[in-house]
Protein backbone atom coordinates (compact mmCIF):
# COMPACT_ATOMS: atom_id res chain seq x y z
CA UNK A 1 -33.42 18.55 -14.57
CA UNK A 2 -31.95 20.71 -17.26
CA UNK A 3 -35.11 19.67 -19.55
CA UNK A 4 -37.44 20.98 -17.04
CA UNK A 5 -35.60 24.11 -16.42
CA UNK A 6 -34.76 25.06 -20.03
CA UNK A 7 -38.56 24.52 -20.60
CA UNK A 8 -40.07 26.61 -18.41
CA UNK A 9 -37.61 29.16 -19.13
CA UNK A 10 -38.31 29.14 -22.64
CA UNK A 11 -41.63 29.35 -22.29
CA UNK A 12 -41.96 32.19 -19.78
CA UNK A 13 -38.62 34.10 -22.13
CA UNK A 14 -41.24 33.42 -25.63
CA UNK A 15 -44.17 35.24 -23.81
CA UNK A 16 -42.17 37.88 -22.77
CA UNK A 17 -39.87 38.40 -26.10
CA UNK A 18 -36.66 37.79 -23.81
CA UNK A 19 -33.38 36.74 -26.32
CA UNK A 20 -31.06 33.82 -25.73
CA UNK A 21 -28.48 35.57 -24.01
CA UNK A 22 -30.37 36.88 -21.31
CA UNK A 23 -31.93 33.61 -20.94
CA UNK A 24 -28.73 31.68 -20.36
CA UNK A 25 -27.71 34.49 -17.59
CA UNK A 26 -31.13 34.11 -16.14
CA UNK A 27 -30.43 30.22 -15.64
CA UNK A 28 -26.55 30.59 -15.01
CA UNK A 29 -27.71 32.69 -12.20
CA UNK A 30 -30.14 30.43 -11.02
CA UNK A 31 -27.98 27.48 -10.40
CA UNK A 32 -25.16 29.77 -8.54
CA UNK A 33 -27.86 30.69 -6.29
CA UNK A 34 -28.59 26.78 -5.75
CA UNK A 35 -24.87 26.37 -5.36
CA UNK A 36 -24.92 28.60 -2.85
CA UNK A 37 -27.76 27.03 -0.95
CA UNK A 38 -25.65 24.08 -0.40
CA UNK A 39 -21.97 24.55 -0.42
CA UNK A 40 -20.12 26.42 1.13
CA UNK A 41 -17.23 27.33 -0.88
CA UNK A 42 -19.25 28.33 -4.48
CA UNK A 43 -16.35 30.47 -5.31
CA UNK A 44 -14.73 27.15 -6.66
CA UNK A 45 -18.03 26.76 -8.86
CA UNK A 46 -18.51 27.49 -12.62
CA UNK A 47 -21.55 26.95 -14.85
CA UNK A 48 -21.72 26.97 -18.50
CA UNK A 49 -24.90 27.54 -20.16
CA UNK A 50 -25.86 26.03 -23.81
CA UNK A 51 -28.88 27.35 -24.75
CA UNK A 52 -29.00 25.94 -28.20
CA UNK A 53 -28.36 22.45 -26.74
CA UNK A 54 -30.72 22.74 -23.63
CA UNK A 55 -27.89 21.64 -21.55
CA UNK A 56 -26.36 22.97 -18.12
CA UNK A 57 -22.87 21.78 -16.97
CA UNK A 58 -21.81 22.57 -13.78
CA UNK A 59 -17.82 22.67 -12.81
CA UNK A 60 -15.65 22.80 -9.61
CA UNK A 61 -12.27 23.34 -9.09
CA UNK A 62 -10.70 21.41 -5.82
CA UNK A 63 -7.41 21.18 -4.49
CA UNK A 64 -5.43 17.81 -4.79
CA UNK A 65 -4.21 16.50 -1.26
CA UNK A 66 -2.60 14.07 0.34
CA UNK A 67 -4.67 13.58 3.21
CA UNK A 68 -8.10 14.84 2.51
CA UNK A 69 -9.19 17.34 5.11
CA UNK A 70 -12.37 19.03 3.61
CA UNK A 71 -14.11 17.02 1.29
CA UNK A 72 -16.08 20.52 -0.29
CA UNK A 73 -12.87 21.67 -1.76
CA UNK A 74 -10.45 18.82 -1.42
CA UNK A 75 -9.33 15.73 -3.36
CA UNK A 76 -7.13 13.08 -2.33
CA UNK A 77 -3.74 12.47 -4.76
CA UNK A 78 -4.77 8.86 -5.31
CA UNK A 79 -8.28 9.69 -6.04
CA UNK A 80 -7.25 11.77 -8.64
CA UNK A 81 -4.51 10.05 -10.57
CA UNK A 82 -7.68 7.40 -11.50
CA UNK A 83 -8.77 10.11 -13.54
CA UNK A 84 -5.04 11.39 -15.29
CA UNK A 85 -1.74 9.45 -13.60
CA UNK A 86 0.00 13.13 -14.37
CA UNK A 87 -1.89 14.00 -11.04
CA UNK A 88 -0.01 16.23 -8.46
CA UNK A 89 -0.14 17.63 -4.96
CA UNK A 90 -1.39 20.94 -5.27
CA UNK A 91 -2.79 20.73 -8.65
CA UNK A 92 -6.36 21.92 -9.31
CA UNK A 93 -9.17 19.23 -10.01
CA UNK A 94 -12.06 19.63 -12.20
CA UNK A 95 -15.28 17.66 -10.85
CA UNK A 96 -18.18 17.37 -12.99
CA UNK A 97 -21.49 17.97 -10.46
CA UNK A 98 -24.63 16.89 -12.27
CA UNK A 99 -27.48 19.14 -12.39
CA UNK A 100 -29.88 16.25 -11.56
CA UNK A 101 -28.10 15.85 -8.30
CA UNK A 102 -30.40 19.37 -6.67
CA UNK A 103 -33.40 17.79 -5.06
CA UNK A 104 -37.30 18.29 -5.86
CA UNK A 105 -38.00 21.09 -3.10
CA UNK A 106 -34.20 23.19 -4.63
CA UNK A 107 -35.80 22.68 -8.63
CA UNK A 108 -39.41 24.22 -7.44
CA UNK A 109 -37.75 27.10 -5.85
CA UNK A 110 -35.29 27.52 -8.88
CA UNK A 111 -38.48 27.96 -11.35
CA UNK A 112 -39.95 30.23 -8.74
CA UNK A 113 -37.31 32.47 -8.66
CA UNK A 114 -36.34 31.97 -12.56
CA UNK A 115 -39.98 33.50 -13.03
CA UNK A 116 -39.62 36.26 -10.62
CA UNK A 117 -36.20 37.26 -12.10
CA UNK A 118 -37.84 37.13 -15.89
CA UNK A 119 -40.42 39.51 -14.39
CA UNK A 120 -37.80 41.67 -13.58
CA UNK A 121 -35.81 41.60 -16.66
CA UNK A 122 -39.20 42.37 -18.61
CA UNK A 123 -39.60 45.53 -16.43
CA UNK A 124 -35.94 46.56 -17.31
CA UNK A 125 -37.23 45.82 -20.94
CA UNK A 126 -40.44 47.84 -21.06
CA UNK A 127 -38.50 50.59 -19.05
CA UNK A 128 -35.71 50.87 -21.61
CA UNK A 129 -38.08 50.76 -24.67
CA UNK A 130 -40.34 53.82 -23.75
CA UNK A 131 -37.83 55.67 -22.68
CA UNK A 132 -36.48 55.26 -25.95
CA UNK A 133 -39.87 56.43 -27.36
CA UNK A 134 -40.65 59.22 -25.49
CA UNK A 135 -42.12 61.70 -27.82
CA UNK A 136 -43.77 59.88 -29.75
CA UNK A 137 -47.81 59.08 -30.62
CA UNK A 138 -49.82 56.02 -29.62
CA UNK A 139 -52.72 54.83 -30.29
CA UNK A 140 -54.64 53.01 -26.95
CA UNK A 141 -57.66 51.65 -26.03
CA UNK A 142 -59.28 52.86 -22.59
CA UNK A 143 -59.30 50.49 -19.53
CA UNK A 144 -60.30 52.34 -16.55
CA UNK A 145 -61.52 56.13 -15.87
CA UNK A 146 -60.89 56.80 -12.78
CA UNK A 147 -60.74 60.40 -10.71
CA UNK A 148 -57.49 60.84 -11.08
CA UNK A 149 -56.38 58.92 -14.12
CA UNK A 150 -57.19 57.45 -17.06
CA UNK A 151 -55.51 53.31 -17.76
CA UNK A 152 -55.12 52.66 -21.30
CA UNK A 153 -54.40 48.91 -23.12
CA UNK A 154 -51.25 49.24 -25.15
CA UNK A 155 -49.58 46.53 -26.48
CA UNK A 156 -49.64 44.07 -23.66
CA UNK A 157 -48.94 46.80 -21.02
CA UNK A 158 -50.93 49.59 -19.02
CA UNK A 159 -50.00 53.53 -19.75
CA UNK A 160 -51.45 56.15 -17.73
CA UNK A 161 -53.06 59.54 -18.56
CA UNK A 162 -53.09 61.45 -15.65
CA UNK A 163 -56.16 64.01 -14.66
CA UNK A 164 -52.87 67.25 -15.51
CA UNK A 165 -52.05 65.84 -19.23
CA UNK A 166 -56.19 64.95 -20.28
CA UNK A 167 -57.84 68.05 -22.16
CA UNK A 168 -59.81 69.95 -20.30
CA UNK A 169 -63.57 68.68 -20.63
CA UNK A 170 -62.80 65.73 -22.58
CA UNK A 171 -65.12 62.63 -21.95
CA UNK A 172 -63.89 59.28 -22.37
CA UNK A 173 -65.48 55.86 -21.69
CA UNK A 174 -63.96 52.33 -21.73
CA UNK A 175 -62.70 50.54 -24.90
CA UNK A 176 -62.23 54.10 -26.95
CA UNK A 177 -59.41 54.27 -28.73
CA UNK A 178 -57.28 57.06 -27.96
CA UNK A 179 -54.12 59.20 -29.32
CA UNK A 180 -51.37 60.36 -26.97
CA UNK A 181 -48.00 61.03 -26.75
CA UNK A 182 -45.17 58.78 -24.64
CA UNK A 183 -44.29 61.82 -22.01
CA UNK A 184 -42.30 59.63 -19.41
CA UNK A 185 -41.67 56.88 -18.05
CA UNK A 186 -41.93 56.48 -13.92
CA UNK A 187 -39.86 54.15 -11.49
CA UNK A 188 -42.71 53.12 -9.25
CA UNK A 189 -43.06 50.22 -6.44
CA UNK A 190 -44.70 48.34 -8.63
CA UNK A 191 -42.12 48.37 -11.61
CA UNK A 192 -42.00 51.27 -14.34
CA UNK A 193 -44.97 53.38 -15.13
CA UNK A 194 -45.63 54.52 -18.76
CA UNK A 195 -47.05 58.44 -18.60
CA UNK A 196 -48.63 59.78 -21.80
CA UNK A 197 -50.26 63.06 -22.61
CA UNK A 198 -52.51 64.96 -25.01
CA UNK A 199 -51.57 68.48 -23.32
CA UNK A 200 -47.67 68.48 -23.77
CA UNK A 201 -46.71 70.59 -26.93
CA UNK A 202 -45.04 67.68 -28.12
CA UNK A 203 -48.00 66.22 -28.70
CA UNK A 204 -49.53 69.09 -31.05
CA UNK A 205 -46.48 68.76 -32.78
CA UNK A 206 -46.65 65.14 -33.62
CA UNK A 207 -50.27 65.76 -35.25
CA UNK A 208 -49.13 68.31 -37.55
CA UNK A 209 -46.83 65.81 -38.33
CA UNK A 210 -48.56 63.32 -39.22
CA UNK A 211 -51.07 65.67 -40.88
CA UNK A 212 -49.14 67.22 -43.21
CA UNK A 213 -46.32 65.61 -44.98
CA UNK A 214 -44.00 68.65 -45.87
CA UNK A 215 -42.89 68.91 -42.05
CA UNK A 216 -41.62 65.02 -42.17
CA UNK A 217 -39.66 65.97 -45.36
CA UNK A 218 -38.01 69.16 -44.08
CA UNK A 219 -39.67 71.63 -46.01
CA UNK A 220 -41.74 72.95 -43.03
CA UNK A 221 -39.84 73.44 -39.65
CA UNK A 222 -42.27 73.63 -36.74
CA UNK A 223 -40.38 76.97 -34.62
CA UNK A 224 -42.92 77.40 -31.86
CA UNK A 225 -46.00 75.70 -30.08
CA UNK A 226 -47.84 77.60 -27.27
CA UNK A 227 -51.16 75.89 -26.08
CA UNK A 228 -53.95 76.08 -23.50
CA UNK A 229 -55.15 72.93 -24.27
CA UNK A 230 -58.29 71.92 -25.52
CA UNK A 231 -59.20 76.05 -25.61
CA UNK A 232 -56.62 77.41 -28.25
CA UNK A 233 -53.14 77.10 -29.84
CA UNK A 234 -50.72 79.40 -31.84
CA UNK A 235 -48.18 77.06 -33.73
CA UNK A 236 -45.15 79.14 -35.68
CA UNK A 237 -44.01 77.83 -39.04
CA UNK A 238 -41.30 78.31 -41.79
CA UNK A 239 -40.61 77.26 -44.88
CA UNK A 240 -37.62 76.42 -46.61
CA UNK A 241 -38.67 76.27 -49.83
CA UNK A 242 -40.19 80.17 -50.90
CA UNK A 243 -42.61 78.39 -53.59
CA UNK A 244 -44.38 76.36 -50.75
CA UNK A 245 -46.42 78.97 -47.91
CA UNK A 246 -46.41 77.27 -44.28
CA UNK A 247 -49.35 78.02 -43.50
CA UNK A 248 -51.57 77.00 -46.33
CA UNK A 249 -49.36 73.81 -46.54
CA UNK A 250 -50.72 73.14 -43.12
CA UNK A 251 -54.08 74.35 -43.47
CA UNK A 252 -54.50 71.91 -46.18
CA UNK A 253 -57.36 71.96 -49.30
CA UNK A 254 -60.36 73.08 -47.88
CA UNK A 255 -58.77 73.10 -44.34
CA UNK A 256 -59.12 69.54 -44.26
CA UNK A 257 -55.28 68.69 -42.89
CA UNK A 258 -55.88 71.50 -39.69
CA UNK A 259 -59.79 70.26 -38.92
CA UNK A 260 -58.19 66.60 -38.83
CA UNK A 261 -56.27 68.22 -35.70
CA UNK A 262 -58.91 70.45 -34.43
CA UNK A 263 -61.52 67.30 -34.35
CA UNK A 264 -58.17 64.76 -32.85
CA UNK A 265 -57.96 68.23 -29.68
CA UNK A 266 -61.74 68.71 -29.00
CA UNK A 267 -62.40 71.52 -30.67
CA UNK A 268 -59.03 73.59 -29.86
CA UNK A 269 -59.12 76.14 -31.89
CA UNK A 270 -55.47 76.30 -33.79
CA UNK A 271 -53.64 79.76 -35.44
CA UNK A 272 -50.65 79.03 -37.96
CA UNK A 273 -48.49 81.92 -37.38
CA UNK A 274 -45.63 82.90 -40.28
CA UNK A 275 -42.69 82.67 -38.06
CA UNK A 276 -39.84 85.79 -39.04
CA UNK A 277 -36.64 86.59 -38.27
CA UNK A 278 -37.75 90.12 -37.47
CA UNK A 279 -38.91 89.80 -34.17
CA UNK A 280 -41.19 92.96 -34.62
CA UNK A 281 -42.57 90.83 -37.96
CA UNK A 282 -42.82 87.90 -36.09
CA UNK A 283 -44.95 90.06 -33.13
CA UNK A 284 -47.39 91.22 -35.18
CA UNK A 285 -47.92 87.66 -37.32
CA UNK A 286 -48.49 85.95 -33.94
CA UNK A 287 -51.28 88.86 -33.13
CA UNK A 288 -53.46 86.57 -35.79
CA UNK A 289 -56.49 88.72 -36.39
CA UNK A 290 -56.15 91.86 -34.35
CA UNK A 291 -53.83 93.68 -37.41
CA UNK A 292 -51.30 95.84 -35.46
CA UNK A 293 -50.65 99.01 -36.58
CA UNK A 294 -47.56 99.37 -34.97
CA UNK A 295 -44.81 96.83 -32.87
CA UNK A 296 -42.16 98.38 -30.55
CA UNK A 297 -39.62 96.20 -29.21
CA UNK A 298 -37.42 96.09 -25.90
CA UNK A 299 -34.91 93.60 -26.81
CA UNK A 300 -32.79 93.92 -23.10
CA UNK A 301 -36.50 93.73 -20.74
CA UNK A 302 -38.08 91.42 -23.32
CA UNK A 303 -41.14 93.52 -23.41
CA UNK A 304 -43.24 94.62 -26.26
CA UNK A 305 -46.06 96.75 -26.86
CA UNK A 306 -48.28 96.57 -29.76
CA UNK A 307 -50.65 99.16 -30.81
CA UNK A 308 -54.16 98.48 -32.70
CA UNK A 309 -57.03 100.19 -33.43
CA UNK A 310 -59.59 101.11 -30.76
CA UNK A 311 -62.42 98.20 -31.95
CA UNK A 312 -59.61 95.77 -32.22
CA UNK A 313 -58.41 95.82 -28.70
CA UNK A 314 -60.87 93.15 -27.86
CA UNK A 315 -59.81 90.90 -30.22
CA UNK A 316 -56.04 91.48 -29.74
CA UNK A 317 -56.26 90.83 -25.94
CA UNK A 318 -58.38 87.86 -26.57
CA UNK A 319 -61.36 85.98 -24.80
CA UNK A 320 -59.45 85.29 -20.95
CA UNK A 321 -56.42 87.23 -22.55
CA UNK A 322 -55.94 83.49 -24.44
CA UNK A 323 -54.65 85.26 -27.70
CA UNK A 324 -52.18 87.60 -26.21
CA UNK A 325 -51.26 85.35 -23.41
CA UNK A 326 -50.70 82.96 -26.11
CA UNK A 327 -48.57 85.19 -28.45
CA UNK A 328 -46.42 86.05 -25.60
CA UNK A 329 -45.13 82.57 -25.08
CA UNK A 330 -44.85 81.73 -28.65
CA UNK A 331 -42.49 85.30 -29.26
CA UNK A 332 -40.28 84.94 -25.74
CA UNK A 333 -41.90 88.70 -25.21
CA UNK A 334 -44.12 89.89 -22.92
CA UNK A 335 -46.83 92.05 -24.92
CA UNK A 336 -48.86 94.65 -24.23
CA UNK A 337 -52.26 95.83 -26.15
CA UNK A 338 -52.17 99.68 -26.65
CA UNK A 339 -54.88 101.02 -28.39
CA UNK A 340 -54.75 104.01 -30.52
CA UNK A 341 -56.39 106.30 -28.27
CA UNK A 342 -54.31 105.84 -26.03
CA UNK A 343 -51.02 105.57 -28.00
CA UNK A 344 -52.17 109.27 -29.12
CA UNK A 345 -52.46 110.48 -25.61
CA UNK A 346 -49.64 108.97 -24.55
CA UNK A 347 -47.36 110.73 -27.44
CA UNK A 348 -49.26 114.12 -26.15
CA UNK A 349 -47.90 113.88 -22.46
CA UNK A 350 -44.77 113.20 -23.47
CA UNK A 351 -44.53 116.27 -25.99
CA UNK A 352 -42.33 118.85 -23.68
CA UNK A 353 -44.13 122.17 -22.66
CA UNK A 354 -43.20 124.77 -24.93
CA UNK A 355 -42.64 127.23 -22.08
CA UNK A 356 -40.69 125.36 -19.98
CA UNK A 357 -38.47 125.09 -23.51
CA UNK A 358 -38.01 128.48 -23.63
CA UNK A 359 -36.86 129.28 -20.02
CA UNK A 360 -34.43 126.87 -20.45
CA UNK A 361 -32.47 128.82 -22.50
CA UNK A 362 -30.80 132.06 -21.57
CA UNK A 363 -32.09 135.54 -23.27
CA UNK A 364 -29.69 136.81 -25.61
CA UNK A 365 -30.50 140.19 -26.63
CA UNK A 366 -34.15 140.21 -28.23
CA UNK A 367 -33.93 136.44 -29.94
CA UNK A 368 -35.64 133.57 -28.52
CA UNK A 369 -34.34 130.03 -29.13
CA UNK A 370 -36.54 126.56 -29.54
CA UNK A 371 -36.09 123.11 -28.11
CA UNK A 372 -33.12 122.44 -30.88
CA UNK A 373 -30.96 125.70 -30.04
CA UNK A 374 -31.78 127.43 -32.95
CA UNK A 375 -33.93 130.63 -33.53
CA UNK A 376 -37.55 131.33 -33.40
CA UNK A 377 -38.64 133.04 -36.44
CA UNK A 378 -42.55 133.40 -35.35
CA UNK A 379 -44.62 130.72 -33.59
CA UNK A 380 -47.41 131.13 -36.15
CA UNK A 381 -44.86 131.21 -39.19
CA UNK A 382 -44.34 127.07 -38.56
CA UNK A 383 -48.01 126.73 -37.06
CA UNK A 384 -49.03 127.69 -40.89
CA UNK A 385 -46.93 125.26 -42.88
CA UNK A 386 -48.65 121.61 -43.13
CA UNK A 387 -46.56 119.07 -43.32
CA UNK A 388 -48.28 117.62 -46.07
CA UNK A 389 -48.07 120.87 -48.44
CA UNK A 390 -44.19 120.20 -48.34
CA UNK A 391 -42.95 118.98 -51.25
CA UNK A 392 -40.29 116.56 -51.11
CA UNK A 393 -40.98 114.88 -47.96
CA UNK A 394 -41.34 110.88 -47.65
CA UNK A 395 -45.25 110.04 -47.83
CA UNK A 396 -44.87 107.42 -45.49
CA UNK A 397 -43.27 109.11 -43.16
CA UNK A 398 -45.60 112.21 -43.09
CA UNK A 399 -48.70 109.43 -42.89
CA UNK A 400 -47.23 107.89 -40.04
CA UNK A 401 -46.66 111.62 -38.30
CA UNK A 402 -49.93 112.73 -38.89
CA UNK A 403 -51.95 109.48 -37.50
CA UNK A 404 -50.18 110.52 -34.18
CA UNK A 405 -51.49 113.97 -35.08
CA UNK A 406 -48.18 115.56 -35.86
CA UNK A 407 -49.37 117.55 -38.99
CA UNK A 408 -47.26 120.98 -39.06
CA UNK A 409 -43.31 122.06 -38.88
CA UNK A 410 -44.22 123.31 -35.47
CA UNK A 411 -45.90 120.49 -34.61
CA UNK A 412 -42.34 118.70 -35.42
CA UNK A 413 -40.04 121.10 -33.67
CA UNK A 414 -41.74 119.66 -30.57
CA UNK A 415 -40.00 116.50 -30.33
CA UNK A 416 -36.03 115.57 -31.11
CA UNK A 417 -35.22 113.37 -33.36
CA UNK A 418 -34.22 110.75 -30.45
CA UNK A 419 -37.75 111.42 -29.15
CA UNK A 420 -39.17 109.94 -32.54
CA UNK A 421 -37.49 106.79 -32.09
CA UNK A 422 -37.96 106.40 -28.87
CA UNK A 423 -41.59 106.70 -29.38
CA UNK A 424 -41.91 104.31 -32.36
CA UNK A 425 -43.31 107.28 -34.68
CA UNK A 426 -40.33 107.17 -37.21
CA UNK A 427 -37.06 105.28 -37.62
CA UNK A 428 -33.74 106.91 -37.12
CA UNK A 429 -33.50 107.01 -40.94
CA UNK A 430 -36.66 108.81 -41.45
CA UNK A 431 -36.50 111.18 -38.70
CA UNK A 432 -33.36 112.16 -40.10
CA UNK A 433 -34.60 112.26 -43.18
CA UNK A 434 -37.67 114.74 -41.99
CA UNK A 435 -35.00 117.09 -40.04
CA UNK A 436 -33.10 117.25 -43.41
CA UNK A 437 -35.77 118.04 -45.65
CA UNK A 438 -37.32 120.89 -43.26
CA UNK A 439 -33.48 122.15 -42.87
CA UNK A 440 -33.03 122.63 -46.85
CA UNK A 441 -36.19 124.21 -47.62
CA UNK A 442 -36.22 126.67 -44.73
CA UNK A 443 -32.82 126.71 -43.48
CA UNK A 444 -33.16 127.54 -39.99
CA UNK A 445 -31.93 124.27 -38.31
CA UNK A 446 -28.12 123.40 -37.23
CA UNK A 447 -27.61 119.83 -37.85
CA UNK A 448 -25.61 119.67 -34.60
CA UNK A 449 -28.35 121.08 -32.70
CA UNK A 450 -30.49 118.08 -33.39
């Protein structure tokens, strides 16, 4: 009995990589559910399990009596001072019950349910492993294509690619070998389900991974992945070490570490974007080839717009809006493409109307008084002095005014300083700066009054 048992336990537990110690519980558990079958008190019942031995000993505990009552649970005084003389009433008996004693019909139903219960266990098993290995890449051959799903061979089990994680337009017949990454594992009916994907972010991440070496060994951190799979990807990337560039580390020689990636994702077309601190930076890097001109930021709404020239609007927004779709998940903003037309008419609506300046001021005497309080020499006076005739102004800052057409003093004495910022034309510092400059060559501006 305990030959046969051990055996086909041993085999099934070999097949199925089950250790020792969960075979002995298997078969302890076995023979208290045979116990149970026939008697009727197995509470008094103990088995011990020797695995290295291939032996089971089973063990119960009975009463000693001097009349004997119940047999299942009860042992007469005399019967038991044969055994030890020291015998008492009310002392507990140990009775060997051998193993062999179960009948033909209680050992086939044992192995049946010793195999069902080593099923289960192997479930448990599989379960526990991929859930430990979610995230990472497989390799697996294909099985079945079906409408829905794809089944793929892996190591002695099924995994399943469903129809939401497959690239779009991707072909695959039986017996290719495939890449994916573990996503989940499901509880099904049927015992766990492994779910893998080659969608998931995770899975774009693993590539570069394996591509290029420097991310493995810290030197390249991996801050961002935003994908429409199989169509295009914006990955952002930093380096810790200043000598080594991010992106040319993951571009490779020749390109041959990011084509490796492109080929493994049907084509998807991949951007390496320098990720910055400096959100604004990092706005404009993850615009790729559109070249902002300039980035302004709403840090409380999360919004941002970005401003390019006219024939790059196109290529900002993207084919579908992919690239600035894209760049808004990668940055946490959403952006908006303003081209410079329109950045120029928008600055022109928004310059106050000169008479509506004046009458919001009271007369006092003959003067008149501008949109910073102080007084109006002669219109024409400012309207003559360019901006970029003055010496002693910031070039940079006079460039940036005059692209938004902003190319005279009176030009300048249209907006407040505050109205600069807001706008994106100058920083606080430069507008400041401007106001300052214009105040100590002409003199005719209060500090306070703007």
């Amino acid at each position: 009995m305990n030959a046969e048992i051990f055996d086909a336990v041993n085999a099934i537990a070999r097949e199925k990589n089950i250790g020792k110690d969960k075979i002995s519980e298997i078969i302890k558990e076995i023979f208290m559910t045979l116990i149970k079958n026939r008697y009727r008190f197995p509470d008094t019942f103990d088995v011990i399990v020797n695995p290295e031995k291939g032996e089971v000993e089973i063990f119960q505990e009975m009463e000693v009596v001097e009349e004997v009552m119940d047999p299942e649970w009860e042992i007469g005084l005399e019967t038991a001072q044969k055994d030890d003389p020291d015998y008492e009433e009310g002392d507990t008996y140990v009775k060997f019950v051998d193993p062999s004693s179960f009948g033909r019909r209680e050992i086939i139903k044992a192995k049946q349910a010793l195999k069902q219960k080593i099923r289960d266990i192997e479930k448990e098993l599989i379960a526990e492993e991929y859930q430990r290995r979610v995230g990472e890449i497989i390799v697996a051959d294909v099985s079945q294509v079906k409408h829905s799903k794809v089944i793929l061979n892996y190591d002695k089990i099924e995994a399943v690619l469903p129809e939401s994680e497959q690239i779009q337009n991707e072909r695959m017949k039986r017996g290719q070998s495939l890449r994916c990454v573990i996503l989940r594992v499901d509880e099904t009916p049927r015992g766990p389900e492994i779910i893998v994907s080659r969608t998931d972010n995770s899975f774009l991440i693993r590539l570069f991974e394996l591509e290029v070496p420097e991310i493995l060994d810290g030197i390249i951190e991996i801050r961002g992945v935003a994908r429409e799979p199989g169509m295009r990807a914006k990955i952002a990337v930093e380096s810790t070490d200043r000598r080594i560039d991010p992106v040319g580390a993951c571009v490779g020689q020749r390109g041959v570490r990011i084509q490796s990636i492109v080929r493994e994702l049907n084509g998807e077309k991949i951007d390496i974007v320098p990720w910055d601190a400096d959100i604004t930076k990092f706005i404009s890097n993850s615009m790729g080839a559109a070249k902002p001109i300039d980035v302004r930021v709403s840090t409380q709404t999360r919004e941002a717009i970005v401003v390019v020239e006219d024939d790059n609007v196109a290529v900002a927004i993207g084919k579908n809006r992919q690239n600035v779709d894209l760049a808004s998940k990668l940055t946490g903003f959403d952006i908006s493409i303003q081209s410079t037309s329109e950045r120029k008419k928008t600055l022109k609506l928004e310059i106050p109307d000169e008479r509506e300046i004046l009458e919001s001021f009271d007369a006092v005497g003959d003067d008149e008084f501008d949109e910073f309080g102080g007084e109006v020499q002669d219109e024409e006076y400012y309207e003559d002095i360019y901006l970029k005739d003055i010496e002693g102004l910031d070039a940079d800052s006079v460039q940036r005014l005059l692209e938004h057409e902003i190319e005279t003093i009176d030009d300048v004495l249209n907006y407040t300083k505050e109205k600069f910022v807001d706008l994106g034309v100058l920083s606080e510092e430069d507008a400041e700066k401007i106001y300052d400059a214009i105040d100590e060559l002409y003199g005719d501006f209060d500090e306070e009054d703007y």
